[in-house]
PDB file of N, CA and C in Angstrom:
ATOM      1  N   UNK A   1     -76.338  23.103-142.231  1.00  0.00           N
ATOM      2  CA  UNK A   1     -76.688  23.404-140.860  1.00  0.00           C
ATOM      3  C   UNK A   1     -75.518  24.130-140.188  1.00  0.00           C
ATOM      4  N   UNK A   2     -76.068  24.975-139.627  1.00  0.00           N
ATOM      5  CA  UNK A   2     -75.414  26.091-138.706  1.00  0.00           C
ATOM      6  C   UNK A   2     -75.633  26.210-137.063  1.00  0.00           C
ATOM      7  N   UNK A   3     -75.660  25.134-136.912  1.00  0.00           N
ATOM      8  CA  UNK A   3     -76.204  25.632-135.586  1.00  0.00           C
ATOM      9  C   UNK A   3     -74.864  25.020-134.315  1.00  0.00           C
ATOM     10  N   UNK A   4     -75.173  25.589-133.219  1.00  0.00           N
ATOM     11  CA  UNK A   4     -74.097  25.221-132.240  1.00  0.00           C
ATOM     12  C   UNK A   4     -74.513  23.337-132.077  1.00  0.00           C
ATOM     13  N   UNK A   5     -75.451  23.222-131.929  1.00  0.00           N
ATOM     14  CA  UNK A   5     -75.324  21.795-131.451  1.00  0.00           C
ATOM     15  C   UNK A   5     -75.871  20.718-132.801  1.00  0.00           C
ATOM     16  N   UNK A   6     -74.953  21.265-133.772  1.00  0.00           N
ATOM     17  CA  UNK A   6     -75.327  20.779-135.553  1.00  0.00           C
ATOM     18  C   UNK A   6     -74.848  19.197-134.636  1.00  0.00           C
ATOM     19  N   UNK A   7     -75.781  18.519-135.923  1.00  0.00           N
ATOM     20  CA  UNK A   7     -75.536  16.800-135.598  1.00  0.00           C
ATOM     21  C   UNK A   7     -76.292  16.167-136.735  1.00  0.00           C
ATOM     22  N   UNK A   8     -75.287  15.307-137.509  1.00  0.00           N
ATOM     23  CA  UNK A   8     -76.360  14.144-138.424  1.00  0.00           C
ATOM     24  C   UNK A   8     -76.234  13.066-137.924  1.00  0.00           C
ATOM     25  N   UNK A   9     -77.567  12.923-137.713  1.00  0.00           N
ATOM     26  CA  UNK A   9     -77.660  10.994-137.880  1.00  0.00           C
ATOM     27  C   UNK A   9     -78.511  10.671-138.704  1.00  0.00           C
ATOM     28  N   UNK A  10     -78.305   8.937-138.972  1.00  0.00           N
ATOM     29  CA  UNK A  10     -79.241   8.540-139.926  1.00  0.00           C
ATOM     30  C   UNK A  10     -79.414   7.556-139.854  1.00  0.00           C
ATOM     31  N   UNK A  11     -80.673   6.433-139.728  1.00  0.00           N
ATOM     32  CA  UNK A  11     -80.907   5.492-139.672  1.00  0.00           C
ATOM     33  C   UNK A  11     -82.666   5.344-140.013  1.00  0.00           C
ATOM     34  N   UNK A  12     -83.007   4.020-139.764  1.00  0.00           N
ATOM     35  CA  UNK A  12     -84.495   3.861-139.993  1.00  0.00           C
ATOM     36  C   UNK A  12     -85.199   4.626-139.137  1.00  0.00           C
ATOM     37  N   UNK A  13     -86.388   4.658-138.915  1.00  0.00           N
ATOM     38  CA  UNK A  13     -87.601   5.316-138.305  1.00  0.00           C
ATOM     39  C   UNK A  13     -87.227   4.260-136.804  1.00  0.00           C
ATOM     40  N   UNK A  14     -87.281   2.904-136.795  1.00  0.00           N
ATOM     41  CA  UNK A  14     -86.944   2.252-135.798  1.00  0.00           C
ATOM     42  C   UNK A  14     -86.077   2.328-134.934  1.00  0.00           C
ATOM     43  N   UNK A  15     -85.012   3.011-135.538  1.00  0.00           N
ATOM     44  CA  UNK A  15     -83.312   3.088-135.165  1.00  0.00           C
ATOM     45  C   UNK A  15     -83.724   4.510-134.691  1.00  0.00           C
ATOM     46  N   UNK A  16     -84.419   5.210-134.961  1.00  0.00           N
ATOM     47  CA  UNK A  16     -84.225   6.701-134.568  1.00  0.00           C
ATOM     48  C   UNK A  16     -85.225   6.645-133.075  1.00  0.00           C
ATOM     49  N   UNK A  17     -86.291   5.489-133.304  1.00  0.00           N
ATOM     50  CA  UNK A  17     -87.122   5.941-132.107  1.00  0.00           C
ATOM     51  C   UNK A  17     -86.235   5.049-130.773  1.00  0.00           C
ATOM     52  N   UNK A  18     -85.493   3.798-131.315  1.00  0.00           N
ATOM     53  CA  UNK A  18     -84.850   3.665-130.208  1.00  0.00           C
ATOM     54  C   UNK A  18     -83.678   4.727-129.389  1.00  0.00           C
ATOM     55  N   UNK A  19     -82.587   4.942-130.050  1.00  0.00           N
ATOM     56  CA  UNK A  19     -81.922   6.097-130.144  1.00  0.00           C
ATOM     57  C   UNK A  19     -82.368   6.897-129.170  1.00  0.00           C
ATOM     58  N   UNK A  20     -83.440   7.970-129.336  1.00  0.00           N
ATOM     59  CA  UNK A  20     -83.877   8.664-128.559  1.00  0.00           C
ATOM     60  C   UNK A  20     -85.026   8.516-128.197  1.00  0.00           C
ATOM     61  N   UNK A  21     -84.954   7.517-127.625  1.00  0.00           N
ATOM     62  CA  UNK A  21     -85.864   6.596-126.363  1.00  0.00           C
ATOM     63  C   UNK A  21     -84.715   7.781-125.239  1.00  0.00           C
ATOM     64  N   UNK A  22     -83.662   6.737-125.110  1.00  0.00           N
ATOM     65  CA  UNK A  22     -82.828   6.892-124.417  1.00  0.00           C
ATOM     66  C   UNK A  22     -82.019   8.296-123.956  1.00  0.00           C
ATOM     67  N   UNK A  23     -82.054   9.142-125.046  1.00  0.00           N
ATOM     68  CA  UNK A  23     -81.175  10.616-125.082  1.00  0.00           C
ATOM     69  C   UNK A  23     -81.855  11.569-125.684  1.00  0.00           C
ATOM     70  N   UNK A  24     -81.718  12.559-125.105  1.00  0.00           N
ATOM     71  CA  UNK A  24     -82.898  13.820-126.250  1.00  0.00           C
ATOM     72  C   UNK A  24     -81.991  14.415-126.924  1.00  0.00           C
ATOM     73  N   UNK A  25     -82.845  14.670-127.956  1.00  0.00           N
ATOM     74  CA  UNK A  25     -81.788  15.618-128.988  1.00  0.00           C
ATOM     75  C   UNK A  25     -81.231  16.818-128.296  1.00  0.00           C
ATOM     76  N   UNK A  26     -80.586  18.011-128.551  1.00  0.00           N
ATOM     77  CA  UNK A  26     -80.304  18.864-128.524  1.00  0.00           C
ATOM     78  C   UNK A  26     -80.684  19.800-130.135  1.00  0.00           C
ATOM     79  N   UNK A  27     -81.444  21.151-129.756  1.00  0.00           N
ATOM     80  CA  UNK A  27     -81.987  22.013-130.481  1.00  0.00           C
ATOM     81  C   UNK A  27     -83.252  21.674-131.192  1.00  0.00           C
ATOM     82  N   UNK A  28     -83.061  21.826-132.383  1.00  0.00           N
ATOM     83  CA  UNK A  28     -84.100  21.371-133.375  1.00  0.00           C
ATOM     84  C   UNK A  28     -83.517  20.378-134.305  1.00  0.00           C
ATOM     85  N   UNK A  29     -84.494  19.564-135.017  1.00  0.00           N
ATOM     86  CA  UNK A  29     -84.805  18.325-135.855  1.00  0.00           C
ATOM     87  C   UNK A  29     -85.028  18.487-136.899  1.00  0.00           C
ATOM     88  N   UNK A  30     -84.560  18.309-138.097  1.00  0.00           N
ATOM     89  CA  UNK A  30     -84.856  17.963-139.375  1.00  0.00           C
ATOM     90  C   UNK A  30     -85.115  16.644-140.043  1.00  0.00           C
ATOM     91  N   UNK A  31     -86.093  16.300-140.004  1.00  0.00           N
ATOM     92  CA  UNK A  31     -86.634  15.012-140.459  1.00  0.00           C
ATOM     93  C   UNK A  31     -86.271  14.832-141.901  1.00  0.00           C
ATOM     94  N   UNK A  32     -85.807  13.594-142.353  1.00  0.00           N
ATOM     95  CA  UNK A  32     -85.633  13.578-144.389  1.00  0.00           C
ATOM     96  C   UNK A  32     -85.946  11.733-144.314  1.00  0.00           C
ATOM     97  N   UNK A  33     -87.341  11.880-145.166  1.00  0.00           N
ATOM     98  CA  UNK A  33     -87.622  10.661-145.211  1.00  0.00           C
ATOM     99  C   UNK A  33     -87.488  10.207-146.402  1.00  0.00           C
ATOM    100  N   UNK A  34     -86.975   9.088-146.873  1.00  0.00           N
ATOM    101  CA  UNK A  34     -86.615   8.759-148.615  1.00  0.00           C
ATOM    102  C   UNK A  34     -88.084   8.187-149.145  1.00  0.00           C
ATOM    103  N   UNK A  35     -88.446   8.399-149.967  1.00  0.00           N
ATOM    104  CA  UNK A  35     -89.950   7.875-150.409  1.00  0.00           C
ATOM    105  C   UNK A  35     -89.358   6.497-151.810  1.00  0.00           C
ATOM    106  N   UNK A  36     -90.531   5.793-152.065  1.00  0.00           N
ATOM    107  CA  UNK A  36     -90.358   4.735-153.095  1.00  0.00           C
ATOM    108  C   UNK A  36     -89.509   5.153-154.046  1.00  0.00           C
ATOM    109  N   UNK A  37     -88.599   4.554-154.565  1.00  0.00           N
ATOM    110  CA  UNK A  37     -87.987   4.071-155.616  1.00  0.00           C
ATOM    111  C   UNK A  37     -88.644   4.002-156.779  1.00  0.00           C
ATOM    112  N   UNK A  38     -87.532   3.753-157.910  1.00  0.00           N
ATOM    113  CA  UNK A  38     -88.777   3.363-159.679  1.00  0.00           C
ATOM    114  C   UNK A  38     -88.827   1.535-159.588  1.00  0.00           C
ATOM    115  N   UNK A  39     -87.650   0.823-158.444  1.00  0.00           N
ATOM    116  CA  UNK A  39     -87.850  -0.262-157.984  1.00  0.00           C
ATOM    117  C   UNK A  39     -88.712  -0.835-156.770  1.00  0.00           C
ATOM    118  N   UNK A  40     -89.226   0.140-156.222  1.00  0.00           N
ATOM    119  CA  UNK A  40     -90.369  -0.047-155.250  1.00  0.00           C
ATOM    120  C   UNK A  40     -89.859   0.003-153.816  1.00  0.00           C
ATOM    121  N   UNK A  41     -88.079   0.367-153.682  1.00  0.00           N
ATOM    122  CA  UNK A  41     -87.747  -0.447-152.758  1.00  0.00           C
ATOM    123  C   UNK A  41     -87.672   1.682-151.954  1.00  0.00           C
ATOM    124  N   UNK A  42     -87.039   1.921-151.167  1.00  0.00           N
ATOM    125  CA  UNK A  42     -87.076   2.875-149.965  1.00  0.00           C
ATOM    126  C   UNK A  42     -86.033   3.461-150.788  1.00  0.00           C
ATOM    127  N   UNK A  43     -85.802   4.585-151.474  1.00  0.00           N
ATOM    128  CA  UNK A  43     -85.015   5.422-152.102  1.00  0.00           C
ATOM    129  C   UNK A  43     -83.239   4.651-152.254  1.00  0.00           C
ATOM    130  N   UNK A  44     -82.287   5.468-152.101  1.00  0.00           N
ATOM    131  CA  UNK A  44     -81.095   5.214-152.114  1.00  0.00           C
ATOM    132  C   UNK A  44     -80.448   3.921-150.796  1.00  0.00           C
ATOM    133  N   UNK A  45     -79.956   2.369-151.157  1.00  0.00           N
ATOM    134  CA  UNK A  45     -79.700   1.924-150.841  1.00  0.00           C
ATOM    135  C   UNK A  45     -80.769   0.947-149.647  1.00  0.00           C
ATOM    136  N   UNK A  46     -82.115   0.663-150.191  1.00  0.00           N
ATOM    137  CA  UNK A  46     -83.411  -0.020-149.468  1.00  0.00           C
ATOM    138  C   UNK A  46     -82.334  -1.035-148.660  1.00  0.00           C
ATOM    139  N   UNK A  47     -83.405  -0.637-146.976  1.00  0.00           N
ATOM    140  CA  UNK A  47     -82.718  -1.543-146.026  1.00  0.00           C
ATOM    141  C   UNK A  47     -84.225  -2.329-145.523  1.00  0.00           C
ATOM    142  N   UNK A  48     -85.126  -1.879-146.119  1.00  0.00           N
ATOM    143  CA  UNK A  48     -86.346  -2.298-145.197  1.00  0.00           C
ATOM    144  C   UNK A  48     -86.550  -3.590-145.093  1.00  0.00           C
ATOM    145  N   UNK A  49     -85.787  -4.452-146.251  1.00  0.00           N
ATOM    146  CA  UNK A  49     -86.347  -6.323-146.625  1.00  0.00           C
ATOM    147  C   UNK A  49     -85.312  -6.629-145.200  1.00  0.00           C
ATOM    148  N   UNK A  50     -83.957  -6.106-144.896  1.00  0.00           N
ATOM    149  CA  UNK A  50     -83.127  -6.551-143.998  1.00  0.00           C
ATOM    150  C   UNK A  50     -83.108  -5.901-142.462  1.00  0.00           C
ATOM    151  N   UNK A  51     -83.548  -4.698-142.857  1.00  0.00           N
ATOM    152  CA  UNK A  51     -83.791  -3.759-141.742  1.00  0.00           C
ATOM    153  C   UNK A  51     -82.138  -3.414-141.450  1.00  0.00           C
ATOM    154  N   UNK A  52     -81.405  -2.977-142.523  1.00  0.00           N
ATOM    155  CA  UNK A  52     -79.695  -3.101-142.514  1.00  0.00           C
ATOM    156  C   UNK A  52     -79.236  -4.398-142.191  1.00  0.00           C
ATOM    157  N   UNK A  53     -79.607  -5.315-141.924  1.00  0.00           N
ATOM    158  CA  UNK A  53     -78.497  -6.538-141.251  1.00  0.00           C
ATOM    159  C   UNK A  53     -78.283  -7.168-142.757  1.00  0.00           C
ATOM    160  N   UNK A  54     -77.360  -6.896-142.988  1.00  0.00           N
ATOM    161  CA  UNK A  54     -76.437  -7.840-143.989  1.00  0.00           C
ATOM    162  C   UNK A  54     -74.708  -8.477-143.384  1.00  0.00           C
ATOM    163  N   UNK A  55     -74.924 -10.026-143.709  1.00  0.00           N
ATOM    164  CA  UNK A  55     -73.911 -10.268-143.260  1.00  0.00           C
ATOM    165  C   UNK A  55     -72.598  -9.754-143.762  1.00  0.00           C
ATOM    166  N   UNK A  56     -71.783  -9.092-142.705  1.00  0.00           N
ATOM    167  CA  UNK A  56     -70.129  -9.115-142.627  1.00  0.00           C
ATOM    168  C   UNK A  56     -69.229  -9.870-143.701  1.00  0.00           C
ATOM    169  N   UNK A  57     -68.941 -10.999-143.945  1.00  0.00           N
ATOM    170  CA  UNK A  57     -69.070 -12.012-144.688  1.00  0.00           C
ATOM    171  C   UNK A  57     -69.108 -11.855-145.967  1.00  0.00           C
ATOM    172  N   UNK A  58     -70.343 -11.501-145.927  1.00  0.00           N
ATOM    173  CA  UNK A  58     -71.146 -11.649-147.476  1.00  0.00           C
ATOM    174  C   UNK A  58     -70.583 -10.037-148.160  1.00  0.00           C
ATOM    175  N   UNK A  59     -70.683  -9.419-146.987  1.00  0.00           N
ATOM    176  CA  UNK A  59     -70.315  -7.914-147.646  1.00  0.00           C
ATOM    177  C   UNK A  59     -69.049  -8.260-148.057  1.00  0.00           C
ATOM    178  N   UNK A  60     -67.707  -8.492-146.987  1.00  0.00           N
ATOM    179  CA  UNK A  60     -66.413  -8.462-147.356  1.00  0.00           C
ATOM    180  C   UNK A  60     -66.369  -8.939-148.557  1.00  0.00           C
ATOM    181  N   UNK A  61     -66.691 -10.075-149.054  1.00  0.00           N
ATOM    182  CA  UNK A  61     -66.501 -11.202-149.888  1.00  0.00           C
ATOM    183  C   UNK A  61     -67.022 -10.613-151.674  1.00  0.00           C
ATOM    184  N   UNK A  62     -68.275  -9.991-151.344  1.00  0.00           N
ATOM    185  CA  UNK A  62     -68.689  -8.943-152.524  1.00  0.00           C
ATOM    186  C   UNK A  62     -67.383  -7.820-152.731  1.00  0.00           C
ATOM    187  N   UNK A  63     -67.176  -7.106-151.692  1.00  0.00           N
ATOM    188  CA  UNK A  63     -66.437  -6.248-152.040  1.00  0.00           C
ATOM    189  C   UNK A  63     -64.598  -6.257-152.516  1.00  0.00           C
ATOM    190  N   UNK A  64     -64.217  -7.543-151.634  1.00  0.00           N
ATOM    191  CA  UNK A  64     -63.148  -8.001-151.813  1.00  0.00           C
ATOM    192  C   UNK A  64     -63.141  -8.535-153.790  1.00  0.00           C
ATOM    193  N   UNK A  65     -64.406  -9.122-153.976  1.00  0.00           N
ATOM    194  CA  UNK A  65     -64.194  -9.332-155.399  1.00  0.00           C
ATOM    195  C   UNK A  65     -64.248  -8.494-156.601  1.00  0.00           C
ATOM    196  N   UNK A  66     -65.390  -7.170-156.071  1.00  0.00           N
ATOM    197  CA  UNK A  66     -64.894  -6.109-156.593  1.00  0.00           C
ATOM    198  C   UNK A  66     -63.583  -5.329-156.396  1.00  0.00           C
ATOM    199  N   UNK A  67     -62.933  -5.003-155.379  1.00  0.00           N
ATOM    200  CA  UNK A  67     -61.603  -4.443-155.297  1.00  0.00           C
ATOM    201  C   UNK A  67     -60.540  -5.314-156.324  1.00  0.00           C
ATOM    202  N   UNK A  68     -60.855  -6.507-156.172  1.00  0.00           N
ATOM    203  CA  UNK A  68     -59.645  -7.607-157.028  1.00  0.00           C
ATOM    204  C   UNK A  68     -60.220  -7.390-158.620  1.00  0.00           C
ATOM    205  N   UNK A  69     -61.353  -7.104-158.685  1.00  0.00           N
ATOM    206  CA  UNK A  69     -61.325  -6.737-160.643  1.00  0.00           C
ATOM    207  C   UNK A  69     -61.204  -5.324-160.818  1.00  0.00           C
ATOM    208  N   UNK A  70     -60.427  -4.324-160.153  1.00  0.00           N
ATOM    209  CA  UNK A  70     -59.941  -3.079-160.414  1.00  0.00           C
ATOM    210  C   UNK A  70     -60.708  -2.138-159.795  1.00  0.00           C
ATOM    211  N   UNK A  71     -61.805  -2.056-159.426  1.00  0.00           N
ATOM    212  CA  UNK A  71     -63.171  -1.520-159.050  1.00  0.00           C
ATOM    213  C   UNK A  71     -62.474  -0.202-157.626  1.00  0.00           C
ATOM    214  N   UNK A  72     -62.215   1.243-157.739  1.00  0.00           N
ATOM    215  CA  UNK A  72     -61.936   2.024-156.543  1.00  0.00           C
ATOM    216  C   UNK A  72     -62.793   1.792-155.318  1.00  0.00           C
ATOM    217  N   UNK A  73     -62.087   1.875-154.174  1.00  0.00           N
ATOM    218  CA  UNK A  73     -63.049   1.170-153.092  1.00  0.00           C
ATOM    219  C   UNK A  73     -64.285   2.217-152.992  1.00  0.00           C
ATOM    220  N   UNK A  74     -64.319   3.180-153.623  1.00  0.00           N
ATOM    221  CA  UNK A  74     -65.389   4.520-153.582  1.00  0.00           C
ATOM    222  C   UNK A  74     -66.349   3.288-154.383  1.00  0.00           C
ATOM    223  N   UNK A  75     -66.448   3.350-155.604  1.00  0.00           N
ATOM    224  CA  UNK A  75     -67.082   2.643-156.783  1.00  0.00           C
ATOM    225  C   UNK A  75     -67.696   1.012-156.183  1.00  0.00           C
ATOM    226  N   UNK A  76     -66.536   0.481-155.516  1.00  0.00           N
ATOM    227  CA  UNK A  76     -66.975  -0.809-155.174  1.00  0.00           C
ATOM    228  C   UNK A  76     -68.016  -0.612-153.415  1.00  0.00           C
ATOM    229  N   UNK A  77     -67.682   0.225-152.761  1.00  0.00           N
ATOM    230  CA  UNK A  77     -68.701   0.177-151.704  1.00  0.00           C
ATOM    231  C   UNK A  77     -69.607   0.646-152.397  1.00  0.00           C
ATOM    232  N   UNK A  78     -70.474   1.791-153.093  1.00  0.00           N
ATOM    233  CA  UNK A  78     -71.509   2.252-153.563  1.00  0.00           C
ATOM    234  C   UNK A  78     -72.374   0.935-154.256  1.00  0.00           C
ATOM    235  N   UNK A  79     -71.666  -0.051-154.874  1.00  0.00           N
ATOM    236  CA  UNK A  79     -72.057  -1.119-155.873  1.00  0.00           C
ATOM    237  C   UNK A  79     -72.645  -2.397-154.777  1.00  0.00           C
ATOM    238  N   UNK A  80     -71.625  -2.676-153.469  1.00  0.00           N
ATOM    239  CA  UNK A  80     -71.750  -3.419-153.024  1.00  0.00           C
ATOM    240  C   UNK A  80     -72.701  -3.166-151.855  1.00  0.00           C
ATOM    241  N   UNK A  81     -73.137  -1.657-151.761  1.00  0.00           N
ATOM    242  CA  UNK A  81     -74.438  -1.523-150.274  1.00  0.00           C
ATOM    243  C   UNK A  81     -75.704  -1.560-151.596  1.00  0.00           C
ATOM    244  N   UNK A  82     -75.362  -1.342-152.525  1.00  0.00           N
ATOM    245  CA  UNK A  82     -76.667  -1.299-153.483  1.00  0.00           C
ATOM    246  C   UNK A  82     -77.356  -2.605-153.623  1.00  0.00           C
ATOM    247  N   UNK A  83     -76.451  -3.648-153.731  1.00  0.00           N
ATOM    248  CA  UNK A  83     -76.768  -4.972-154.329  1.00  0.00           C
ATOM    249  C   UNK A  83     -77.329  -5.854-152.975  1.00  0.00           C
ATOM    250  N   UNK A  84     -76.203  -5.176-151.921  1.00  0.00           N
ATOM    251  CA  UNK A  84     -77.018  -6.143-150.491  1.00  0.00           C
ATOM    252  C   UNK A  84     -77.571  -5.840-150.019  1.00  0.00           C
ATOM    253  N   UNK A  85     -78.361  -4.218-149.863  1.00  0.00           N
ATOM    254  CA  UNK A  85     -78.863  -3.124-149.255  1.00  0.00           C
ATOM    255  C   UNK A  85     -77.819  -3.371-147.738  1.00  0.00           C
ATOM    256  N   UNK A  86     -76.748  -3.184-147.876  1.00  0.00           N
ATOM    257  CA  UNK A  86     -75.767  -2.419-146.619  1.00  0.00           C
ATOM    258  C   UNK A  86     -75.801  -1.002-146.815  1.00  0.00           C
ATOM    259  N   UNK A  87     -75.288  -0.812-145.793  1.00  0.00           N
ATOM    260  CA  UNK A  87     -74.986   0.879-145.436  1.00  0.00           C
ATOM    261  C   UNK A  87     -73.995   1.302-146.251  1.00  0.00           C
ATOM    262  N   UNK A  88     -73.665   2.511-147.004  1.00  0.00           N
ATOM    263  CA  UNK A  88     -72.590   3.014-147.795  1.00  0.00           C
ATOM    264  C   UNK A  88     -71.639   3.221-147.047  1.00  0.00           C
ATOM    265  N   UNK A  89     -71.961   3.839-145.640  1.00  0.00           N
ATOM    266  CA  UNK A  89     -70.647   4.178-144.852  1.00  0.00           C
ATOM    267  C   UNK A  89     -69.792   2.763-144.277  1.00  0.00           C
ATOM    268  N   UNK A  90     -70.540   1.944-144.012  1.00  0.00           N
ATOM    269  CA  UNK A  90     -69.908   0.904-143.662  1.00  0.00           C
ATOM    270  C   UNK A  90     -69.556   0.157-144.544  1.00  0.00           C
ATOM    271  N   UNK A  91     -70.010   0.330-145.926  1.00  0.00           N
ATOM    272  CA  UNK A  91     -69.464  -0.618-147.030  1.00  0.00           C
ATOM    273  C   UNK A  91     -68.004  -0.024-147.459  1.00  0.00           C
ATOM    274  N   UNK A  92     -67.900   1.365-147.363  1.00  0.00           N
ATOM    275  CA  UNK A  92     -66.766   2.480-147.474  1.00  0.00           C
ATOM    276  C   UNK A  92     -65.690   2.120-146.636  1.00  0.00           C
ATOM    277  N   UNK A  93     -65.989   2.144-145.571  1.00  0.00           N
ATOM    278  CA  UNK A  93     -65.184   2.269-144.429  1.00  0.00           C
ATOM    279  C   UNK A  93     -64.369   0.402-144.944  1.00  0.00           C
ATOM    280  N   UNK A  94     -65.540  -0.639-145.182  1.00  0.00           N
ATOM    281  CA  UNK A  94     -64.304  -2.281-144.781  1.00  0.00           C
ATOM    282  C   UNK A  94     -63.897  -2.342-146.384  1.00  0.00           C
ATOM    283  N   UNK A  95     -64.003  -1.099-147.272  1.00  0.00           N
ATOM    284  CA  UNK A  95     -63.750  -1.388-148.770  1.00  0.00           C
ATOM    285  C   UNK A  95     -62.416  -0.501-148.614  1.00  0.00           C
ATOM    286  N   UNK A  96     -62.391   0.775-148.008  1.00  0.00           N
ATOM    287  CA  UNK A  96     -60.837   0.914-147.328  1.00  0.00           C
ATOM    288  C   UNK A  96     -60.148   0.333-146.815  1.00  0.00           C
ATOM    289  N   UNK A  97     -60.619  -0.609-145.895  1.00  0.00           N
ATOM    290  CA  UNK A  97     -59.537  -1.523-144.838  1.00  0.00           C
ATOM    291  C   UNK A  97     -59.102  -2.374-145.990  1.00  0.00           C
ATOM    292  N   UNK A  98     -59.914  -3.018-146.547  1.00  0.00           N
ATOM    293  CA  UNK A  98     -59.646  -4.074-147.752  1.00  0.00           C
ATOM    294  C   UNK A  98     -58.586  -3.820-148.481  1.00  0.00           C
ATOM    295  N   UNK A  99     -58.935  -2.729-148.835  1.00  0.00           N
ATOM    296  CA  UNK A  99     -57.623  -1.865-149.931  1.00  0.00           C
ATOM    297  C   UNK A  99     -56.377  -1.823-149.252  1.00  0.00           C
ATOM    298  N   UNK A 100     -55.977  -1.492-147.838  1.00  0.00           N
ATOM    299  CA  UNK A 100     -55.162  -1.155-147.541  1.00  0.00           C
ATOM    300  C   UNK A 100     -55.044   0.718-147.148  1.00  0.00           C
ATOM    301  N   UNK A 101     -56.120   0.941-147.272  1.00  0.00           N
ATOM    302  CA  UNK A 101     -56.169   2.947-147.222  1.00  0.00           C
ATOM    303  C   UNK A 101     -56.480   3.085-145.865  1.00  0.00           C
ATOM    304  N   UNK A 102     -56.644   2.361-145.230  1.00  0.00           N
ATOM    305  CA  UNK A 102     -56.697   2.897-143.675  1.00  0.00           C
ATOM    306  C   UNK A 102     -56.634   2.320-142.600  1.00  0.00           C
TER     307      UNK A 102
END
């Protein structure tokens, strides 16, 4: 995307209609919807059983045990939003803090 008022977001269908309840986009919209899985679940990283809410907690604690058996925090967030259906960016982001990278 090229455009002056370029912008990604990403979240559920729910998350998007609240979102802009409140604020209108600027320009035009590109919709990308993930379709079924060969596991049935919503393409890359299914949030629909949780609707994203996975506990804090539970994430650190997964990922902290992957970082401690050698696992790069790249490798261990990808492993650990897969298994809890968390978000990659946020599994990224506390698998850096964990490490010490940021």
């Amino acid at each position: 995307m090229t455009k002056v008022h370029e912008e990604f977001w990403r979240g559920t269908l729910a998350e998007a209609a609240e979102e802009f309840t409140h604020r209108k986009p600027r320009g035009e919209i590109t919709l990308v919807v993930a379709g079924v899985g060969p596991d049935g679940g919503f393409g890359e990283g299914d949030v629909s059983a949780t609707n994203g809410a996975v506990s804090g907690d539970d994430l650190e604690a997964k990922l902290s045990e992957m970082l401690k058996s050698g696992a790069t925090p790249s490798d261990a967030a990808r492993r650990a939003a897969k298994e809890l259906g968390a978000r990659k960016k946020e599994a990224y982001a506390l698998a850096l803090r964990l490490a010490g990278k940021q």
